[in-house]
Structures are given as C-alpha cells and as structure tokens.
Protein backbone atom coordinates (compact mmCIF):
# COMPACT_ATOMS: atom_id res chain seq x y z
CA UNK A 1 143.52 119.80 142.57
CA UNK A 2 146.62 122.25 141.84
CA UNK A 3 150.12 121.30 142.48
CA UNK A 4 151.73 122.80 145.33
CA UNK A 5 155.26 124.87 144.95
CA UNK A 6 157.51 124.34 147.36
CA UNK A 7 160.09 126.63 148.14
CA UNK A 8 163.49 125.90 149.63
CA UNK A 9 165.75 128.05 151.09
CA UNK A 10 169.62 127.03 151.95
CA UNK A 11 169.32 129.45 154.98
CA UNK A 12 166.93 131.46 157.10
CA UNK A 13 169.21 134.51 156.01
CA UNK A 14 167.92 134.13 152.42
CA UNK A 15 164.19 134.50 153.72
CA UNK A 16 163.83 138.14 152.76
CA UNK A 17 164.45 137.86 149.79
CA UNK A 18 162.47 133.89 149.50
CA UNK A 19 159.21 135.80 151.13
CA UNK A 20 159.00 137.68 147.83
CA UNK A 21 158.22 134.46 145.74
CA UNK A 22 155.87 133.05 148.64
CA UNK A 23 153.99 136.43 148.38
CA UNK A 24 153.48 136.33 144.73
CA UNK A 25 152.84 132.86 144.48
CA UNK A 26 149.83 134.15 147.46
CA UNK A 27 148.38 136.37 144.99
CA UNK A 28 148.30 133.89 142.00
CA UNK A 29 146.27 131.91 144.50
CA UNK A 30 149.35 128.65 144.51
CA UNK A 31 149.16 126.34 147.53
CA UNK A 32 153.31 126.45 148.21
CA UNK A 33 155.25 124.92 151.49
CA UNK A 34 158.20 127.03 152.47
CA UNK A 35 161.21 125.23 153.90
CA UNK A 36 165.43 125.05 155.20
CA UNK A 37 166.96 122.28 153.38
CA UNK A 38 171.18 122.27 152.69
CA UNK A 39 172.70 120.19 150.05
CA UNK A 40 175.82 120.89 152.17
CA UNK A 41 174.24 120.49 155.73
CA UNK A 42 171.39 118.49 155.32
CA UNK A 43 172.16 116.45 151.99
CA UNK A 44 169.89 113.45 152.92
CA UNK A 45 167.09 115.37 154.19
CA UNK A 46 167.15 117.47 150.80
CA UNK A 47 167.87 114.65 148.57
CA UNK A 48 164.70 112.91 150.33
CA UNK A 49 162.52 115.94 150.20
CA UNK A 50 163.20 116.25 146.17
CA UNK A 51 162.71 112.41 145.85
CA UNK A 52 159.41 112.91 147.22
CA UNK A 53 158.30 115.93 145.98
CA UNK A 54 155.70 114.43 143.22
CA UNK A 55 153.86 111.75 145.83
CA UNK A 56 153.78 115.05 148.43
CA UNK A 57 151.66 116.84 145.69
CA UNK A 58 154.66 118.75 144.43
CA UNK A 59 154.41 120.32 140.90
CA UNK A 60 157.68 122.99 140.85
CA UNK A 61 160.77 123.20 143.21
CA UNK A 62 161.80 126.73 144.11
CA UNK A 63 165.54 126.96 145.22
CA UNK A 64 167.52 129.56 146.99
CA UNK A 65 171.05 129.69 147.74
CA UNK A 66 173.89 131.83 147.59
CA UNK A 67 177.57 131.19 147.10
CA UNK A 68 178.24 127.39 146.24
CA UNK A 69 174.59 127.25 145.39
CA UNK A 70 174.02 123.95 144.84
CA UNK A 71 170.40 123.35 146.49
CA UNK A 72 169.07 124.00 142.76
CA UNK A 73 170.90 121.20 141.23
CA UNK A 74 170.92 118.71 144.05
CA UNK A 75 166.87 119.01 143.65
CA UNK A 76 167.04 118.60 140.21
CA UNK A 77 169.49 115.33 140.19
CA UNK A 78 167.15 113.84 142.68
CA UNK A 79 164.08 114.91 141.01
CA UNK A 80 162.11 115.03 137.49
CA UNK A 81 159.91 117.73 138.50
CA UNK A 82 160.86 121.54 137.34
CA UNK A 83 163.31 123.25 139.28
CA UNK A 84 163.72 126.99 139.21
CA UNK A 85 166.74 128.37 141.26
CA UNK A 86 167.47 132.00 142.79
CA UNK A 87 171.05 132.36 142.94
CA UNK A 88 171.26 134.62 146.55
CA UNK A 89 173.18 137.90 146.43
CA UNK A 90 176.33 137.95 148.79
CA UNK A 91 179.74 136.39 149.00
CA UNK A 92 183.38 137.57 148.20
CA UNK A 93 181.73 138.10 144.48
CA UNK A 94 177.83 139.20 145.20
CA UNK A 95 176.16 136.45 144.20
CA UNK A 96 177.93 135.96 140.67
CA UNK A 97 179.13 132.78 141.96
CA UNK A 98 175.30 131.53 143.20
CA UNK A 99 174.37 132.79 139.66
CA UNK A 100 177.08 130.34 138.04
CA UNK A 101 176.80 127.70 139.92
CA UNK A 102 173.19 127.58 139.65
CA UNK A 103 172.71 127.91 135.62
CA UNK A 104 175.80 125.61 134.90
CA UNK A 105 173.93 122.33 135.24
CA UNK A 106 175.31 119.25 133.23
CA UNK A 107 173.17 118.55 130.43
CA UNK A 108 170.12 116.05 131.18
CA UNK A 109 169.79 118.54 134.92
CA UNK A 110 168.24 121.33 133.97
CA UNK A 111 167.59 123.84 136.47
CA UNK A 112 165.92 127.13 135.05
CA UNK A 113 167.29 129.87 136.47
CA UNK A 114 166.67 133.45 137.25
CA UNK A 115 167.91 136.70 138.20
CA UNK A 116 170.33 137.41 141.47
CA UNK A 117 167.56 137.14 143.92
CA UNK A 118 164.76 137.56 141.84
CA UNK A 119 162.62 135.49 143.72
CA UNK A 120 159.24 137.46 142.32
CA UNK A 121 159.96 135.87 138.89
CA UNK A 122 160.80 132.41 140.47
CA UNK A 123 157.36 132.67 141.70
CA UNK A 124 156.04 133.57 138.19
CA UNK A 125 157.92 130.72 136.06
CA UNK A 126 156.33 128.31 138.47
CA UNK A 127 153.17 129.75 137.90
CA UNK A 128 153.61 129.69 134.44
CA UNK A 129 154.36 126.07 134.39
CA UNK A 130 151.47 124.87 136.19
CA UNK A 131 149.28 126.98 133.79
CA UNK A 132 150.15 124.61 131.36
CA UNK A 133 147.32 122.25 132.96
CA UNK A 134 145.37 124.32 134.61
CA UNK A 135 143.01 127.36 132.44
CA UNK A 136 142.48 129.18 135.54
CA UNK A 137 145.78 129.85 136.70
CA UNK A 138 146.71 131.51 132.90
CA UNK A 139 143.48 133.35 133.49
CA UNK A 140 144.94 134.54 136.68
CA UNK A 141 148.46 135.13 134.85
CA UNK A 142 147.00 136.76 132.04
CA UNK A 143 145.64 139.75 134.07
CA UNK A 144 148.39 139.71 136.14
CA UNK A 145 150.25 140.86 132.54
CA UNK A 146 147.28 142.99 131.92
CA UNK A 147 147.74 144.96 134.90
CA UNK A 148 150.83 145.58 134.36
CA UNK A 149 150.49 147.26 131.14
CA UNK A 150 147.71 149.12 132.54
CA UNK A 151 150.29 150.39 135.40
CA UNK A 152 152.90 150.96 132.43
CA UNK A 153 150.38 153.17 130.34
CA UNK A 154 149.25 155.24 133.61
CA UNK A 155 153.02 155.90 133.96
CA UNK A 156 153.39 156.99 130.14
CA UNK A 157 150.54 159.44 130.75
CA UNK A 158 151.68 160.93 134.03
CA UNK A 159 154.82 161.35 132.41
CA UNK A 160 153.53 163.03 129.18
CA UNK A 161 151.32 165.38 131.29
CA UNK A 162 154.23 166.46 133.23
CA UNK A 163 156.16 167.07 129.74
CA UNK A 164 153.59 169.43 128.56
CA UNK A 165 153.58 171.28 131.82
C-alpha cells in the first residue's frame, strides 16, 4: 500500500496556493490528507500530528507557512519522516522571511525546502521520494517529465514556424 502525504497548512489563507500541491499530488495518483495545524497556535496538536505521522500511514510531510514559518521545522523536530516546506509569500518582506526561516534548520533537522509558494514542486519532491519504493509511481513521474518535454518541443516548433513567417 502507498504512503499517504499529508499536507499542512499554518492557515486557511495559505490554501490557494496549498491546493496546487493537493492537485498534483491527484494526478500522480498519491493518497494525501490536507490539514490546519500552527506551531504557534496549536503547538501540541501539531507536535502530536508529526509524532504520529508514520503509525497514521504517513510517508512525507508537506508544510506551509508564511512569515515566522516554523510549521516545517516543528514537523521535522518531532518527526523522522521527510519534510518538505513552502515558505508562503506575504509579510512586511514577501515571504523572504518564510523562505529563511524555513531552509535554516539546525543540522540533524532537515527540512527540504522549495520555492516561495511553490507548492506544485512540494507535491513533486514528495512524489519523488516515495518513488524510491514504489516502480509505479517513477513510472508515473517519468512521463510526467516526458510530457513535459513533449510540451517544451511543441513550443520550440510553434515558435520556429512563427520565425520563418
């Protein structure tokens, strides 16, 4: 049976940009539980959730949070299962702080982090990870990457026809 993702959002306000990764995870075919946890509001309710992750069926943690962002890392210092944080866009400094406080984890907590709300390639790296057991999830990944380059080259050739024009 495949892991689940779940992904954790500091705030309903950071759902439109969450609902990205829960779509692509959707595609890749991922079972994935979406919830509102605070390391700030609801420490012992988060701390629990991440402490339980791997008996709930848990493979990857996806975390979301903007300014102090610190959902990421309070997942990953109550948990040894991968954690992949989306630092969220807005504050007095657009996110740069999220982004900082998110990839600055003291060494033995790692969190792997992405982009400034790049919740599509959250949803990717957790894929990627539990490809690493499971041959038809890389299948699935693999022509994910294929079609891609397929849209790429369709692009090029567009392009190139309107060039000669």
């Amino acid at each position: 049976m495949m892991k689940k993702v779940a992904v954790i959002m500091g705030s309903d306000s950071d759902w439109p940009v969450v609902r990205g990764a829960c779509e692509q995870l959707q595609e890749f075919g991922i079972p994935f539980e979406a919830h509102i946890l605070s390391a700030h509001r609801t420490p012992a309710a988060a701390a629990e959730f991440a402490r339980n992750g791997r008996s709930n069926g848990f493979g990857v943690f996806i975390c979301a949070a903007g300014m102090a962002a610190h959902l990421a890392g309070a997942f990953a210092g109550n948990s040894t299962l991968p954690v992949i944080g989306i630092p969220m866009k807005g504050g007095a400094v657009d996110g740069l702080d999220a982004l900082l406080a998110t990839v600055q984890m003291p060494s033995g907590i790692p969190v792997a982090t992405v982009a400034i709300n790049g919740a599509k390639n959250a949803a990717v790296l957790a894929a990627q990870i539990l490809a690493v057991s499971d041959d038809a999830l890389a299948a699935r990944l693999d022509a994910a990457r294929d079609k891609m380059a397929e849209q790429i080259a369709e692009k090029e050739a567009k392009l190139q026809a309107e060039l000669r024009e």
